[in-house]
N, C-alpha and C. Protein backbone atom coordinates (compact mmCIF):
# COMPACT_ATOMS: atom_id res chain seq x y z
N UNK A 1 -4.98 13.28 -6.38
CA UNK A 1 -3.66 13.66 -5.98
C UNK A 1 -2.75 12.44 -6.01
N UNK A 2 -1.56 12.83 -6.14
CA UNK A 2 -0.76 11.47 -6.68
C UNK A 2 0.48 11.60 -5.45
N UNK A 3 0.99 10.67 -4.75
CA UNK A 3 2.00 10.41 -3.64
C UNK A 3 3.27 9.46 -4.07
N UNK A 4 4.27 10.29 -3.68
CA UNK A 4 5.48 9.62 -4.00
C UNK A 4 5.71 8.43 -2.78
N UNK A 5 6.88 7.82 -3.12
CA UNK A 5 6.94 6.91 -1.64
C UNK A 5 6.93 7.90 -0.87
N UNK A 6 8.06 8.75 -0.75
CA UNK A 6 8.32 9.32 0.66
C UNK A 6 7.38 10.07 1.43
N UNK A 7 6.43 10.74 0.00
CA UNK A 7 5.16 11.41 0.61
C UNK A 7 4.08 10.35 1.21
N UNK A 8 3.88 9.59 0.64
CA UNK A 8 2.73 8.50 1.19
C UNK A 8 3.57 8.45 2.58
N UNK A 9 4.64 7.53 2.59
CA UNK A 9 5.36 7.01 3.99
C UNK A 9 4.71 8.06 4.74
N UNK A 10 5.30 9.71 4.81
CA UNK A 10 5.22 11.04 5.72
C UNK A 10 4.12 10.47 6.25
N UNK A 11 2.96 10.74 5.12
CA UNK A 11 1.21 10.92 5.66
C UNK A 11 0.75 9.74 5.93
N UNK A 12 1.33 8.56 5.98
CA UNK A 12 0.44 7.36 6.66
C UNK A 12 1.18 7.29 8.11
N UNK A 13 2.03 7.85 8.30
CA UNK A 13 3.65 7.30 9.90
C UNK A 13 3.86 5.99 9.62
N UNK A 14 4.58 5.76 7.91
CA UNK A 14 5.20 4.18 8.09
C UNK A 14 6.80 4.71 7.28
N UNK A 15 7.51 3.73 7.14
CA UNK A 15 8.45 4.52 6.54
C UNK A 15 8.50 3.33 4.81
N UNK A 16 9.45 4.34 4.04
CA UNK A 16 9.33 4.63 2.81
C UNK A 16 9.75 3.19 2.35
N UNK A 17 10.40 2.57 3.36
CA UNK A 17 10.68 0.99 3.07
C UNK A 17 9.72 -0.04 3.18
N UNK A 18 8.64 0.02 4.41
CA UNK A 18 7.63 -0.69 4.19
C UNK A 18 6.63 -0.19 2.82
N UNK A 19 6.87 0.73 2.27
CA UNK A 19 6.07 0.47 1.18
C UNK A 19 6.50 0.10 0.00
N UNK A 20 8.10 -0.11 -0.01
CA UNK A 20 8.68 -0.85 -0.79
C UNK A 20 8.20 -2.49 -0.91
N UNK A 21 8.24 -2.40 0.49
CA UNK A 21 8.19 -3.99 0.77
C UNK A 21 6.61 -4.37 0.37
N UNK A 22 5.70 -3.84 0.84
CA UNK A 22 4.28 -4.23 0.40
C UNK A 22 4.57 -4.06 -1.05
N UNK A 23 4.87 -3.36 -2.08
CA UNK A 23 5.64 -3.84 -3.26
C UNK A 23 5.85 -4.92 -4.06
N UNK A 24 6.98 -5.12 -3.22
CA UNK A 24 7.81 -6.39 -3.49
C UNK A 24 6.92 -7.56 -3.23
N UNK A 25 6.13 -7.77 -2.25
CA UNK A 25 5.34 -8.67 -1.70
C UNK A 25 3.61 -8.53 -2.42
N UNK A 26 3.55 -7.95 -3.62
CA UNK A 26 2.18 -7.86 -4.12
C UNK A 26 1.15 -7.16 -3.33
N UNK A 27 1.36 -6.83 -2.43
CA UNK A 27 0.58 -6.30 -1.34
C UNK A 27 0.18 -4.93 -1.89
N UNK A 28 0.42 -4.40 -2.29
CA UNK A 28 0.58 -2.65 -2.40
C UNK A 28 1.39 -2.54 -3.39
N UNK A 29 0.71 -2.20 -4.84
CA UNK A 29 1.52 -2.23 -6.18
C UNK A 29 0.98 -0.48 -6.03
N UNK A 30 2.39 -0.06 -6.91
CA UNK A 30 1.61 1.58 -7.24
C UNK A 30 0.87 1.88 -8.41
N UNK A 31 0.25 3.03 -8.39
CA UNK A 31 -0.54 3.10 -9.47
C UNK A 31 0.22 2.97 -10.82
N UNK A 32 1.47 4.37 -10.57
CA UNK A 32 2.12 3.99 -11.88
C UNK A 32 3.80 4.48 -11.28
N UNK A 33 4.53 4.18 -12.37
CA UNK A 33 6.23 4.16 -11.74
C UNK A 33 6.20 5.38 -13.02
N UNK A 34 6.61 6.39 -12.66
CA UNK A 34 6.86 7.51 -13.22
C UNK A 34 8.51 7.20 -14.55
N UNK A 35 8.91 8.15 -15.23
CA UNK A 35 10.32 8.13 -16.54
C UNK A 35 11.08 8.16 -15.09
N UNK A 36 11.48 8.55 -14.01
CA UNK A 36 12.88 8.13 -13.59
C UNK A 36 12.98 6.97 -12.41
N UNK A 37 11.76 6.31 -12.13
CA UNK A 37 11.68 5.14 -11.56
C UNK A 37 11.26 5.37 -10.61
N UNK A 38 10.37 6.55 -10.13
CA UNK A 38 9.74 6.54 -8.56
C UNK A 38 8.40 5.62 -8.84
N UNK A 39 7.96 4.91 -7.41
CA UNK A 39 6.61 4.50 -7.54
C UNK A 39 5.59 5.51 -7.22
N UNK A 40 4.31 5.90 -8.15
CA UNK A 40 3.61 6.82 -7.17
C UNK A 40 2.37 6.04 -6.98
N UNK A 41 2.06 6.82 -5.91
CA UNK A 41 0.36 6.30 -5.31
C UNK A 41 -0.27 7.16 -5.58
N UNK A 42 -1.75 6.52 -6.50
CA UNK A 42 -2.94 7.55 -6.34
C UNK A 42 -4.23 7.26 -5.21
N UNK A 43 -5.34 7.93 -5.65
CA UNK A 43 -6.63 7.16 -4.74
C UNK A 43 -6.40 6.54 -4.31
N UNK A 44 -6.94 5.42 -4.99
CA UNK A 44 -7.31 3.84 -5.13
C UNK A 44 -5.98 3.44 -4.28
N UNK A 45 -4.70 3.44 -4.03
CA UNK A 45 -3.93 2.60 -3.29
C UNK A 45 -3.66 3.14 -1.97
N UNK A 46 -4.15 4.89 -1.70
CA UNK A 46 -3.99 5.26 -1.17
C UNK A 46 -5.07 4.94 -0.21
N UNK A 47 -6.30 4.39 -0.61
CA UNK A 47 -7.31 3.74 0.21
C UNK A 47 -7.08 2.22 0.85
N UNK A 48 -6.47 1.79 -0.22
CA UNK A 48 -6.20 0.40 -0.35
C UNK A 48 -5.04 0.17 1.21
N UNK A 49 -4.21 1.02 0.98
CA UNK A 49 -3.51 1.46 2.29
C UNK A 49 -3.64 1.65 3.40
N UNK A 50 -4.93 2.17 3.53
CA UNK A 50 -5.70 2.71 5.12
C UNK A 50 -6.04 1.58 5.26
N UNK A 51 -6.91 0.21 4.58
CA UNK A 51 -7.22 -1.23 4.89
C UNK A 51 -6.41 -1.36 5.24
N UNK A 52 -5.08 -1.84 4.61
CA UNK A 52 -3.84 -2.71 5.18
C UNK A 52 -3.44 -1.76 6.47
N UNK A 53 -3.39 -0.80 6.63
CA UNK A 53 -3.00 -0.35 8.19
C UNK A 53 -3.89 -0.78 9.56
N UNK A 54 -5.53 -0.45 8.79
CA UNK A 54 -6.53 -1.29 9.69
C UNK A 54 -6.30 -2.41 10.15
N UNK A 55 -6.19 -3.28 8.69
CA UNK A 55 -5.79 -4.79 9.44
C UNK A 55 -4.62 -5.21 10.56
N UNK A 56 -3.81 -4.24 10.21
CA UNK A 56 -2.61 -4.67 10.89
C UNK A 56 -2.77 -4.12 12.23
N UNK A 57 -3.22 -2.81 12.20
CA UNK A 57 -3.82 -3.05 13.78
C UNK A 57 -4.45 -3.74 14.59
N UNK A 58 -5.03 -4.33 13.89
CA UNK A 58 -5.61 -5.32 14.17
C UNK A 58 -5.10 -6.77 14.22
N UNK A 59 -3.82 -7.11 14.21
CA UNK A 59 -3.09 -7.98 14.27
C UNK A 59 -3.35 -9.17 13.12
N UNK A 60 -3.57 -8.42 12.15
CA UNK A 60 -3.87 -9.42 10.63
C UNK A 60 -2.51 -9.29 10.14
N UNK A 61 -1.90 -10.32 10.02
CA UNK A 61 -0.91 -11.29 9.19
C UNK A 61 -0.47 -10.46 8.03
N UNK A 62 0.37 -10.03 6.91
CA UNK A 62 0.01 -9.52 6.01
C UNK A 62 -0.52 -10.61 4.64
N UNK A 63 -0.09 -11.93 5.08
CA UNK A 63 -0.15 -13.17 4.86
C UNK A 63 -1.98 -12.79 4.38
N UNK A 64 -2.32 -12.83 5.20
CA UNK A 64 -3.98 -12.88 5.69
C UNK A 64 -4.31 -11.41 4.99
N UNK A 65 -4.01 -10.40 4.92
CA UNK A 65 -3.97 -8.93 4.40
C UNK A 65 -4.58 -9.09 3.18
N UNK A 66 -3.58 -9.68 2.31
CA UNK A 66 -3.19 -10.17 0.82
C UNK A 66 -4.85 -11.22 0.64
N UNK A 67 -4.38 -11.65 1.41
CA UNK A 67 -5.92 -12.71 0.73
C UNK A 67 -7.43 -12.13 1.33
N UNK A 68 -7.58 -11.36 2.41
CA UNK A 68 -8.59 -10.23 2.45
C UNK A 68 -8.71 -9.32 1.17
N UNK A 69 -7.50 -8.79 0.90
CA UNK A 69 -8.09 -7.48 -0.13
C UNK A 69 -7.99 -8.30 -1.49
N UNK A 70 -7.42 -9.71 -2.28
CA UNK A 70 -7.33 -10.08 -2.82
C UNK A 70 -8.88 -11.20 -3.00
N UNK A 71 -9.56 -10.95 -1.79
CA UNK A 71 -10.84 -11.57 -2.24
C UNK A 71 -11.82 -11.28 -2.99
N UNK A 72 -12.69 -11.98 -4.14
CA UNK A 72 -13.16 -11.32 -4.88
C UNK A 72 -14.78 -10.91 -4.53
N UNK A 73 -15.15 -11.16 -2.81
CA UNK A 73 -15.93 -10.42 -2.80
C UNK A 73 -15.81 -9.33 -1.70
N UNK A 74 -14.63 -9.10 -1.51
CA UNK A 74 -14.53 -7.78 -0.62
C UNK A 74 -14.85 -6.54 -1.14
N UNK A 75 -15.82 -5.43 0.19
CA UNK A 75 -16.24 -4.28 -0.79
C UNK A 75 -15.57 -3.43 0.53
């Protein structure tokens, strides 16, 4: 199943700007940017997503986020 921003934002309770911003910040790239310029999320980022919410509950940095899921032996 594939998620637009606004749909991802709805179903995680973040809004449609922080996932801009994880974006902008390499954090959270989308799978693919559709012909009129939406980003969508599939699976894979949509999992990738539930980590970065974990961490941050957890009072992880997104600083620190980025280089957790960017490690190459995280499973």
């Amino acid at each position: 199943m594939e998620y637009t921003v606004q749909k991802l934002g709805r179903m995680a309770g973040i809004s449609p700007r922080t996932l801009r911003y994880y974006d902008e910040i390499g954090l959270l790239k989308p799978g693919r940017i559709n012909s009129s310029g939406y980003r969508i999320y599939g699976e894979s980022e949509v999992n990738q997503l539930q980590q970065i919410l974990f961490y941050r509950e957890l009072g992880v940095s997104l600083e620190g986020i980025k280089d957790i899921i960017n490690a190459p032996n995280v499973d």
